[in-house]
Protein backbone atom coordinates (compact mmCIF):
# COMPACT_ATOMS: atom_id res chain seq x y z
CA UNK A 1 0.00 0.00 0.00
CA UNK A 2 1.03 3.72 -0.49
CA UNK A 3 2.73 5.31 2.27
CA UNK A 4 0.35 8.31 2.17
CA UNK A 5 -2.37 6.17 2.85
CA UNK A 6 -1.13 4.73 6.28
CA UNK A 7 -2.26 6.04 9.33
CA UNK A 8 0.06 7.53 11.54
CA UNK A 9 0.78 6.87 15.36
CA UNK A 10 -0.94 10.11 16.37
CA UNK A 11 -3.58 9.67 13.55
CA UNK A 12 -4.52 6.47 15.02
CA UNK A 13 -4.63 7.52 18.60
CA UNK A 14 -7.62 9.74 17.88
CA UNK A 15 -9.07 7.23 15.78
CA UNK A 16 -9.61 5.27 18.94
CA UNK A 17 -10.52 8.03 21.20
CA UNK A 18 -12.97 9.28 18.78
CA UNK A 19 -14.33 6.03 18.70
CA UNK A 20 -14.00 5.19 22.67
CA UNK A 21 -15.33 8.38 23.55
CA UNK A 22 -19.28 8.65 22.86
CA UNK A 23 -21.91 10.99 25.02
CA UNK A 24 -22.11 7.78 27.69
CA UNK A 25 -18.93 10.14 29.30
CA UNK A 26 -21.69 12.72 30.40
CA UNK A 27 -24.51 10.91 30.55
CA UNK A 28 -23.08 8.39 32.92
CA UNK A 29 -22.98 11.17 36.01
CA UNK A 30 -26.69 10.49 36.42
CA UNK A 31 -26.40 6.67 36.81
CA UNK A 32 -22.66 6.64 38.77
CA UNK A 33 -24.06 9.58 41.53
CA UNK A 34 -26.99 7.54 42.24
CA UNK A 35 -24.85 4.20 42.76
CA UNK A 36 -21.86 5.93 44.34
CA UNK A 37 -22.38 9.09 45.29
CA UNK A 38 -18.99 11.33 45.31
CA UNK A 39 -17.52 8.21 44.78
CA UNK A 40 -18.94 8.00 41.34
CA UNK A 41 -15.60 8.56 39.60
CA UNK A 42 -14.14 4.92 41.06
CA UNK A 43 -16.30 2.92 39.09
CA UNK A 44 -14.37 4.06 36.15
CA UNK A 45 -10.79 3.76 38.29
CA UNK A 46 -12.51 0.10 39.01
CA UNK A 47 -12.92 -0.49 35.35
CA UNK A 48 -9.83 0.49 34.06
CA UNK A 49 -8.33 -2.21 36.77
CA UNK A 50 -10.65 -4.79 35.46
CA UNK A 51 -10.02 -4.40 31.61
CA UNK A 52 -6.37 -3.47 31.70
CA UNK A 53 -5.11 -7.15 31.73
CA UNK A 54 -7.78 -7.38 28.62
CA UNK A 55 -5.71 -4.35 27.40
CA UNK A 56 -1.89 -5.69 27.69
CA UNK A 57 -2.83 -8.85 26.29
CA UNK A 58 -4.33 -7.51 23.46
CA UNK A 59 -1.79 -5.11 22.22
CA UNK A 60 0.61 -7.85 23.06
CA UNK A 61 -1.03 -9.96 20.63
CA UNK A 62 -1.51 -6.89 18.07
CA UNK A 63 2.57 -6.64 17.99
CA UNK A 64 2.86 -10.31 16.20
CA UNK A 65 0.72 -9.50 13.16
CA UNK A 66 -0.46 -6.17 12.08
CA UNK A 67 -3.36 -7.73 9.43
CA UNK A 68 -7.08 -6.47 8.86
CA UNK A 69 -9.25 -8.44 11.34
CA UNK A 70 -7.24 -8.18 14.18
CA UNK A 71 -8.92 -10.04 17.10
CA UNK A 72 -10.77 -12.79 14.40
CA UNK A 73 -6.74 -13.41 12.86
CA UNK A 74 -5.36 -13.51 16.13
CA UNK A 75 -7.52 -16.16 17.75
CA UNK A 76 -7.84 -18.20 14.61
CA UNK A 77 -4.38 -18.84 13.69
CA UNK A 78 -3.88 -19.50 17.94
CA UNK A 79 -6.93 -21.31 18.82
CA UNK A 80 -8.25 -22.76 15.39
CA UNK A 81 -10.78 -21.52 12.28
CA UNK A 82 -13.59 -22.69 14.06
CA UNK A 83 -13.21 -21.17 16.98
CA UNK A 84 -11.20 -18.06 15.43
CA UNK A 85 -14.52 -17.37 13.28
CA UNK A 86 -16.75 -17.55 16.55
CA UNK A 87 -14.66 -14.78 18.10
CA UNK A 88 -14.52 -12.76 14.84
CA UNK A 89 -18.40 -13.29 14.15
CA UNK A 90 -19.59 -12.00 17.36
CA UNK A 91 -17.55 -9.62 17.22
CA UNK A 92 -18.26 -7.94 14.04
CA UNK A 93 -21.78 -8.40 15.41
CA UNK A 94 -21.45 -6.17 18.35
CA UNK A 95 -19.60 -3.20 16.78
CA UNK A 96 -22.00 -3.16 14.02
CA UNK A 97 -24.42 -2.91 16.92
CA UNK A 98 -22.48 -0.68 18.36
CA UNK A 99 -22.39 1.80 15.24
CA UNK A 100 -25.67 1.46 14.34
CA UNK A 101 -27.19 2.21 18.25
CA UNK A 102 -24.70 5.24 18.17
CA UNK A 103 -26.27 7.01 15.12
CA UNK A 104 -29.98 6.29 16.81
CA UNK A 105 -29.29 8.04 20.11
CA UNK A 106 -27.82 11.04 17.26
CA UNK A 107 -30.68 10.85 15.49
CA UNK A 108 -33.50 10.75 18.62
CA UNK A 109 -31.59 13.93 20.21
CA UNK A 110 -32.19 15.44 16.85
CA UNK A 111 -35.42 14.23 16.04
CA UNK A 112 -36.80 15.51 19.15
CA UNK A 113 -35.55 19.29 18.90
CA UNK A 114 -36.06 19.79 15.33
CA UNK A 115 -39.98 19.86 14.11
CA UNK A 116 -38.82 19.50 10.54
CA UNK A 117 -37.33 15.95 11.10
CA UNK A 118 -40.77 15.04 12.38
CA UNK A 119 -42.80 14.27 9.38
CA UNK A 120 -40.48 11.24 9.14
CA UNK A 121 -39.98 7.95 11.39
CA UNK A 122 -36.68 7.95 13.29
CA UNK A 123 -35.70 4.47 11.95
CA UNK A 124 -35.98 6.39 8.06
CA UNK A 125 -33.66 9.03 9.36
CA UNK A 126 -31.24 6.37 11.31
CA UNK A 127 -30.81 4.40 7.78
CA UNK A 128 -30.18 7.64 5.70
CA UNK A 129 -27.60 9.06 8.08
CA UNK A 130 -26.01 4.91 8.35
CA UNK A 131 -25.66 5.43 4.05
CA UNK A 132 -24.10 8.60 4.48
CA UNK A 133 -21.52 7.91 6.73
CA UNK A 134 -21.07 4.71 4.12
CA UNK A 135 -20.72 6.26 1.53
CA UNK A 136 -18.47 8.84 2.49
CA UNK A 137 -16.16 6.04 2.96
CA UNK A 138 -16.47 4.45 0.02
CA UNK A 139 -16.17 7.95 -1.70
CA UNK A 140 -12.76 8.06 0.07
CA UNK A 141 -13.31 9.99 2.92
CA UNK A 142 -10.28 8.16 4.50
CA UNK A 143 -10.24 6.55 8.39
CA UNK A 144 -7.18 8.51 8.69
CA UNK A 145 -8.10 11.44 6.66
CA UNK A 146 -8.71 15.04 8.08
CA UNK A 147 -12.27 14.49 9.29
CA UNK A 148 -11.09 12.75 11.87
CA UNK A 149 -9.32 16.06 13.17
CA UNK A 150 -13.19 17.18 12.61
CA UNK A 151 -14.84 14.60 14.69
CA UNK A 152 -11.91 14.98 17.94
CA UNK A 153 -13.49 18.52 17.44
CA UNK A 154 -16.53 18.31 17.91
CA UNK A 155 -15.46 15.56 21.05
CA UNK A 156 -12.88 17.92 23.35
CA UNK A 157 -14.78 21.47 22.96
CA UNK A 158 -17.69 20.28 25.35
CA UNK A 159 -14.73 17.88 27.54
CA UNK A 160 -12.99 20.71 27.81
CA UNK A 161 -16.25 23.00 28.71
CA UNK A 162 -16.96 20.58 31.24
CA UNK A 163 -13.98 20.05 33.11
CA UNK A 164 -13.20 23.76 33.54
CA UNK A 165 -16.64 24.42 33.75
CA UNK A 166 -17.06 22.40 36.34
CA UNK A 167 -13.94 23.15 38.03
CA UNK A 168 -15.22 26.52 38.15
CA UNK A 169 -18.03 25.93 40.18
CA UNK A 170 -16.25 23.18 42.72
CA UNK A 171 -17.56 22.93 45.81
CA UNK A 172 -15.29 21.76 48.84
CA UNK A 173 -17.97 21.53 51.24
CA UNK A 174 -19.49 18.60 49.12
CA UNK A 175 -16.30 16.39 49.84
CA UNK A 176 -18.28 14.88 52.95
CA UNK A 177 -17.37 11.14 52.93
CA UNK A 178 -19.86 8.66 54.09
CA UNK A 179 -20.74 4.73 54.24
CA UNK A 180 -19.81 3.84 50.55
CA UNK A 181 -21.84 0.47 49.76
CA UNK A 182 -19.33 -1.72 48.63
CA UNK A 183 -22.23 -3.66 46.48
CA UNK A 184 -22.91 -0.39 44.43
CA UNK A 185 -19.75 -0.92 42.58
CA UNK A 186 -20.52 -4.09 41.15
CA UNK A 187 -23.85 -2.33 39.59
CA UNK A 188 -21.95 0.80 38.49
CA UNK A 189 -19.21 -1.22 36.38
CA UNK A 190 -21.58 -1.68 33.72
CA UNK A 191 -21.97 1.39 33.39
CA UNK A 192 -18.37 2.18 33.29
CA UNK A 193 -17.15 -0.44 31.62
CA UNK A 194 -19.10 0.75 28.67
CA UNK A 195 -17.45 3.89 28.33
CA UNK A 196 -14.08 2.34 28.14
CA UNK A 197 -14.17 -0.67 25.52
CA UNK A 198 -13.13 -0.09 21.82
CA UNK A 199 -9.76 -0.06 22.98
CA UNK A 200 -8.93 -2.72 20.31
CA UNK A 201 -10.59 -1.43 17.49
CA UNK A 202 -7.41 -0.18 15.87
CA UNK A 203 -6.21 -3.94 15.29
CA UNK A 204 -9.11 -4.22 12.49
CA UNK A 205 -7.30 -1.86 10.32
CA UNK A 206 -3.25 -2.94 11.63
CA UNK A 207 -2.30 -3.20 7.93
CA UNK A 208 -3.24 0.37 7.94
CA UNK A 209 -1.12 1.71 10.41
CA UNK A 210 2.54 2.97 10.08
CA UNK A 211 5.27 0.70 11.83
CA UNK A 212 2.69 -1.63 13.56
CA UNK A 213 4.72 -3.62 14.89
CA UNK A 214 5.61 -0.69 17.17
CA UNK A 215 2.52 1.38 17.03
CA UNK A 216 -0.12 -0.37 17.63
CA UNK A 217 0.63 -1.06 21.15
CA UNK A 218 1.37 2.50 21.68
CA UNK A 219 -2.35 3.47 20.08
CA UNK A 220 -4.47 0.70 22.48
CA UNK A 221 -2.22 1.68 25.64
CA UNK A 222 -2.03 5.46 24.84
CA UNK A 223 -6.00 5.67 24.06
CA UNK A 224 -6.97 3.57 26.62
CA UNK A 225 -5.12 5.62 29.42
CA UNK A 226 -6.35 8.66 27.52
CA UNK A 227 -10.28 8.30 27.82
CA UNK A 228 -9.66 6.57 31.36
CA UNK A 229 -8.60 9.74 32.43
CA UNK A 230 -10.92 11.63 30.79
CA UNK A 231 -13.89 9.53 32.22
CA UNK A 232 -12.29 10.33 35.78
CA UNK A 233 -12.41 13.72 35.43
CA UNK A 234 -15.80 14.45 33.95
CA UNK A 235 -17.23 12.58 36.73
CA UNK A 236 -15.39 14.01 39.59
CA UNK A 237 -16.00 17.62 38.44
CA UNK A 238 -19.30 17.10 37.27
CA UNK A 239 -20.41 15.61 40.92
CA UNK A 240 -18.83 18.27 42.69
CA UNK A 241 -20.28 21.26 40.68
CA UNK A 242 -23.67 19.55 41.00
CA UNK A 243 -23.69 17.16 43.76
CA UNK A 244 -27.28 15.25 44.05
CA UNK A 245 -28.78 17.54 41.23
CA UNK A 246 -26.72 15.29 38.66
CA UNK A 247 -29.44 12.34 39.82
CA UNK A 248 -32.71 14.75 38.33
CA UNK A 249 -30.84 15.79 35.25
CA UNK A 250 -30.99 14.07 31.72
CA UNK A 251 -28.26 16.18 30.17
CA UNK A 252 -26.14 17.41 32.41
CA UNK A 253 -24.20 19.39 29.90
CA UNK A 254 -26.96 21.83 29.13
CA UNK A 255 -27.30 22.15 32.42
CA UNK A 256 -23.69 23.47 33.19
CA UNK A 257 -24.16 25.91 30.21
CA UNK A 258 -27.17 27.54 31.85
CA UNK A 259 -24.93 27.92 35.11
CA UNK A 260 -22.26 29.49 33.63
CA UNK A 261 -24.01 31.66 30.72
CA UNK A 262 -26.20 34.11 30.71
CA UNK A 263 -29.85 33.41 30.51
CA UNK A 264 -30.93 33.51 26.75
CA UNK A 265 -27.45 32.41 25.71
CA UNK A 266 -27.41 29.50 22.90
CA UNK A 267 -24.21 28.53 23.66
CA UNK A 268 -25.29 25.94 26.48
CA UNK A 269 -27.49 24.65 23.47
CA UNK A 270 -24.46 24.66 21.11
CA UNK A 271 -22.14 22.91 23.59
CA UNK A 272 -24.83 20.23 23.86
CA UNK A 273 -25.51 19.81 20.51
CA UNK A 274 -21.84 19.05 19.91
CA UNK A 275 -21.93 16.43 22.41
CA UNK A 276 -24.39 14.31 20.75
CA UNK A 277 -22.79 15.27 16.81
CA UNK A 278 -19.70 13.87 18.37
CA UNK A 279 -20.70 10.56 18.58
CA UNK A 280 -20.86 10.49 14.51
CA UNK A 281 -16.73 10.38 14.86
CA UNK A 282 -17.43 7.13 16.83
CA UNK A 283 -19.84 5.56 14.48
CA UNK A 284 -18.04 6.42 11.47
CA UNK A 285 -15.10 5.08 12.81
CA UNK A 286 -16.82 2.06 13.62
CA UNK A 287 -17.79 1.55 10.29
CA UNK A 288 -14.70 2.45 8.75
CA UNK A 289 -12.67 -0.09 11.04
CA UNK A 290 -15.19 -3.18 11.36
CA UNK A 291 -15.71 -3.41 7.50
CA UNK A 292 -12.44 -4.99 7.39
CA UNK A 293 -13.51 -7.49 9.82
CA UNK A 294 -15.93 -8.81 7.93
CA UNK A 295 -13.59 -8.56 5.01
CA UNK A 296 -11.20 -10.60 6.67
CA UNK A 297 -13.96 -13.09 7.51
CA UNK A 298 -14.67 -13.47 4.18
CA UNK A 299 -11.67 -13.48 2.51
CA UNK A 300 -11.09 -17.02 4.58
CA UNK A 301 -14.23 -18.53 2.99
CA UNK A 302 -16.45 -18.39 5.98
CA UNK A 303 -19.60 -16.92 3.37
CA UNK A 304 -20.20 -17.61 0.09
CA UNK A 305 -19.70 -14.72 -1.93
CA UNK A 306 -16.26 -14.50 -1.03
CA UNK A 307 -15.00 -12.33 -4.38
CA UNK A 308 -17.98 -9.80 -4.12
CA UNK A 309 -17.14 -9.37 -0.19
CA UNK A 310 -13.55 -8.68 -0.76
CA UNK A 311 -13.64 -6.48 -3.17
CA UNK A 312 -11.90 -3.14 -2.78
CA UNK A 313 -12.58 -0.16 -4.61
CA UNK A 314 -9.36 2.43 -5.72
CA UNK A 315 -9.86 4.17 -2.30
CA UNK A 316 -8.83 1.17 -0.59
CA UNK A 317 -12.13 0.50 0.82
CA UNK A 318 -13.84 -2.99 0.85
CA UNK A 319 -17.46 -1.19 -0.87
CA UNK A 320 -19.59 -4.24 -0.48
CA UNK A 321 -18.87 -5.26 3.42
CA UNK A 322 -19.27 -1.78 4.82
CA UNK A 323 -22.37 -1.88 2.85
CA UNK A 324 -24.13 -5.26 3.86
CA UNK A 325 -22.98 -3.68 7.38
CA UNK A 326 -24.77 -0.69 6.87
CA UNK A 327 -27.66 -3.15 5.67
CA UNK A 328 -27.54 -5.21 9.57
CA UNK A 329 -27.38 -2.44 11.66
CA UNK A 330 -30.29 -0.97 10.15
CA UNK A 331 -31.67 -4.54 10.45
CA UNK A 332 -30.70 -4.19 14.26
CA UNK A 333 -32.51 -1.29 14.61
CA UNK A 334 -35.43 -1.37 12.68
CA UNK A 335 -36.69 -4.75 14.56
CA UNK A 336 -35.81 -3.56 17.70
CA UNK A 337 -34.71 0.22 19.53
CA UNK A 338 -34.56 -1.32 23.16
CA UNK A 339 -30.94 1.05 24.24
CA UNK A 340 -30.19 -1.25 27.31
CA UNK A 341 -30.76 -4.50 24.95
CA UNK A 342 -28.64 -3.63 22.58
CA UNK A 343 -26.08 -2.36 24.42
CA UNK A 344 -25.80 -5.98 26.32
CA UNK A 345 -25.42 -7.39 22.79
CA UNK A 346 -22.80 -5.01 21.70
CA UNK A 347 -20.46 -5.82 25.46
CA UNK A 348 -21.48 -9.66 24.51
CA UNK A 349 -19.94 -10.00 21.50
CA UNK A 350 -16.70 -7.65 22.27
CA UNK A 351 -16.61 -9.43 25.51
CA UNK A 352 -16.53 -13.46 23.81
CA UNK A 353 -13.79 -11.97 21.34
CA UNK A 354 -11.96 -10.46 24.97
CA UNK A 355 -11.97 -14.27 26.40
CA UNK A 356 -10.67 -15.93 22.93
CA UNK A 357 -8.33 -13.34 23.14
CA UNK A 358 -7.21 -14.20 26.44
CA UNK A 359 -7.08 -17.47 25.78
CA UNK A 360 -5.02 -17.41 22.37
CA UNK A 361 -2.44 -15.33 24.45
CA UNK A 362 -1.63 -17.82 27.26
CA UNK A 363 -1.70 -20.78 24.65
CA UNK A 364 0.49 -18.82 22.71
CA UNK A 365 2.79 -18.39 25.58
CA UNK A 366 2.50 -22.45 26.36
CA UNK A 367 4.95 -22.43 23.69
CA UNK A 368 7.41 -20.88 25.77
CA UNK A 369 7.96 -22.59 29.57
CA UNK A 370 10.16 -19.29 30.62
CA UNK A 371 7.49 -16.50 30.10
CA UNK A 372 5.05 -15.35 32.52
CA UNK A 373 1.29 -16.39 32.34
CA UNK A 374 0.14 -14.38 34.51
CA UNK A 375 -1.35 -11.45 32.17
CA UNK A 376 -3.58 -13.93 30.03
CA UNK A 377 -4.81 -15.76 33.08
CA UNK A 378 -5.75 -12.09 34.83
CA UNK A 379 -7.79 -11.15 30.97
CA UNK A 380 -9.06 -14.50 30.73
CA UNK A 381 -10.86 -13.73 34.72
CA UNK A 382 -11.21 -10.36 33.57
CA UNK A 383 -13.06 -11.41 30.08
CA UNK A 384 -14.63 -14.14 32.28
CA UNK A 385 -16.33 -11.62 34.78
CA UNK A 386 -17.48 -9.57 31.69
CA UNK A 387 -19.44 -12.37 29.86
CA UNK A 388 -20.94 -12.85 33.40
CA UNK A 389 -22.44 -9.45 33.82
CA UNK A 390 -23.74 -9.46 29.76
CA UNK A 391 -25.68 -12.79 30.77
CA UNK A 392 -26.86 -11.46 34.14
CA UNK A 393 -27.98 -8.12 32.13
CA UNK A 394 -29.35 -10.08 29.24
CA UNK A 395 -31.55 -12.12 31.68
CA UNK A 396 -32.77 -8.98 33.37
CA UNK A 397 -33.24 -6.34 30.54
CA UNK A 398 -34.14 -9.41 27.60
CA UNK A 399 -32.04 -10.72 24.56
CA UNK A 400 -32.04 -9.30 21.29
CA UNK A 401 -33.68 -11.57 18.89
CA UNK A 402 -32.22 -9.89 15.64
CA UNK A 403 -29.10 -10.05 16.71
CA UNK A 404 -29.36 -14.10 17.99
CA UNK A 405 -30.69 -14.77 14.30
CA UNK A 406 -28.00 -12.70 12.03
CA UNK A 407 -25.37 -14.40 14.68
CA UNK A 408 -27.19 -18.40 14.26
CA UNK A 409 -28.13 -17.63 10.18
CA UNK A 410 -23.80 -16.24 9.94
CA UNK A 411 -22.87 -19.62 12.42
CA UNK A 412 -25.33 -21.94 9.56
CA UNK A 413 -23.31 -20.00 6.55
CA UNK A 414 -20.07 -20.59 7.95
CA UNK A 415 -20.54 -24.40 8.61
CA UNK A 416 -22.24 -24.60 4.74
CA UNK A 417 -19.41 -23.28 2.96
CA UNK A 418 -17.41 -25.77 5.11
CA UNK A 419 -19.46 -28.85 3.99
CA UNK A 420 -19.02 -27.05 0.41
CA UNK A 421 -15.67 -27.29 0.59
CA UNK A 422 -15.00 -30.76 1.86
CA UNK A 423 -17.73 -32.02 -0.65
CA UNK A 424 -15.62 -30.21 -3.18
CA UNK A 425 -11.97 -32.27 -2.03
């Protein structure tokens, strides 16, 4: 490939925090105050803990091979096709999930402010602005390109508002430390943990990075530290410029605005606008990024259609995957909006490529008697504890059915083309 069309270290940094980052970083105050109080901002210290081991082992793993489908290569040249295309389907799944629930929550904010938008359905709005952000990529509208300068934009002018915003207003005589229930942390994690996967994203598009075999360990670990931090902050300030009030309000953003501009001002409107356009960065980057998973799944004859999937246009872009996943996530959506639902679908499926992950890393270092073990046994407990909660959510909040049946009919496709090829010997 060209040299001008790899993505450099810093490029690819705020590809993944432009991805990570989404408006769960201020809408999450609500949810942590009520389980933690002032204490809110731990969950996220908590979560870091529990997916860091996730973290090493993956950009350990990312330093061997730099190849498009990361996590589904990984796993099935360690732990075998079959179980290497489990890991790779479910987790192609769950970001496509993830994508299309992003541009929905855009879209509802939107749909509910602006009368015009009204004459349509949401789900006709959610499709077109899916397309777009398709086929700006297949127009060449590169991953790496300046919009993503755009989208970190539109992302740190309301972080930064907040923080100094809400620094502004801080309140010492709210730092009044009580009985923390201990239990509360295990039902703010969720939460938390949310706001901090996508980590690995970058390894779907390795071939695209400069010097991977240095870089993209330096992208998951940089990032990852990155939007920790930022998480930490947000909540901390946010609690102590608002204390209790955080547990009334649905956008807490606005809400600062009003406090610190005058009334009539449209800037607190502005500021929270941009929150919710910044989430495009992460969907488009999503989209941009998983493609190539699919690609990748394809290119190893799990589907039929293996020469129309691969295809790639002159902008380096495989045209039809990003389109047929354009065509599931509006699938995903159109049979079913349920937020919580298909949020547990989106961890489940990142989570079951986490614990194949884990896994290929400690058979990997079988190999090698001397090295430690102790990192892929911590992710595969880490990964372990994460699959837990998605089935413990699942059973409370309900499964998505859409999602089951595109994962069982991709499962049946994969095993056919098997069959075809044996019959074939």
């Amino acid at each position: 490939m060209a040299n001008q069309n790899k993505i450099s270290l810093f490029t690819a940094i705020l590809i993944n925090i432009n991805i990570m980052i989404g408006a769960g970083v201020f809408m999450n105050t609500g949810p942590l105050t009520k389980y933690l109080g002032l204490f809110g901002f731990t969950s996220y210290i908590a979560s870091a803990i529990l997916l860091l081991p996730i973290v090493l082992t993956i950009a350990k793993l990312a330093q061997t091979k730099a190849v498009a489908g990361g996590l589904y290569v990984y796993n099935k040249e360690i732990l075998g096709e079959s179980i290497g295309f489990l890991g790779g389907w479910s987790y192609f799944l769950g970001k496509t999930t993830s994508a299309g629930l992003l541009i929905h929550v855009f879209v509802t904010f939107f749909h509910n402010k602006i009368n015009l938008l009204q004459s349509l359905p949401i789900l006709f709005w959610d499709a077109i602005l899916i397309f777009a952000l398709i086929f700006l990529n297949i127009l060449g509208l590169r991953l790496g390109g300046k919009i993503q300068y755009f989208f970190a934009s539109a992302k740190f002018i309301p972080l930064i508002f907040v923080i100094f915003a809400s620094a502004s207003l801080f309140n010492p005589n709210l730092f009044i430390i009580t009985a923390l229930d201990i239990q509360n942390i295990f039902l703010a994690i969720p939460v938390a943990v949310y706001a901090l996967i996508s980590f690995e994203i970058i390894t779907s598009v390795g071939h695209l990075v400069e010097n991977p075999e240095k870089n993209i360990k330096r992208v998951i670990l940089y990032s990852f530290l990155i939007v920790a931090l930022i998480n930490i902050a947000v909540q901390f300030f946010m609690y102590f410029a608002f204390n209790k009030e955080l547990l009334s309000v649905n956008i807490p953003v606005l809400l600062l605005g009003t406090k610190i501009f005058a009334a009539g001002s449209h800037i607190p409107s502005i500021i929270n606008a941009s929150v919710f356009a910044s989430i495009l960065g992460g969907s488009f980057g999503v989209f941009s990024s998983n493609c190539w998973n699919l690609y990748a799944l394809a290119k190893d004859n799990n589907f039929p259609f293996k020469k129309l999937l691969t295809k790639i246009n002159t902008n380096n872009v495989p045209y039809v995957s990003i389109l047929l996943q354009g065509v599931l996530a509006s699938i995903f959506l159109a049979i079913s909006q349920n937020q919580v639902t298909l949020q547990n679908m989106v961890i489940f499926g990142v989570a079951i490529a986490y614990f194949l992950s884990s896994l290929s890393l400690l058979k990997l270092l079988n190999l090698d008697q001397k090295r430690k073990k102790l990192l892929p046994l911590l992710a595969i407990l880490s990964s372990t504890y994460l699959v837990f909660l998605c089935i413990k959510n699942i059973i409370n909040s309900g499964i998505s059915f859409s999602f089951i049946a595109v994962f069982l009919f991709g499962i049946i496709l994969a095993v056919y083309q098997k069959l075809r090829k044996k019959i074939n010997r």
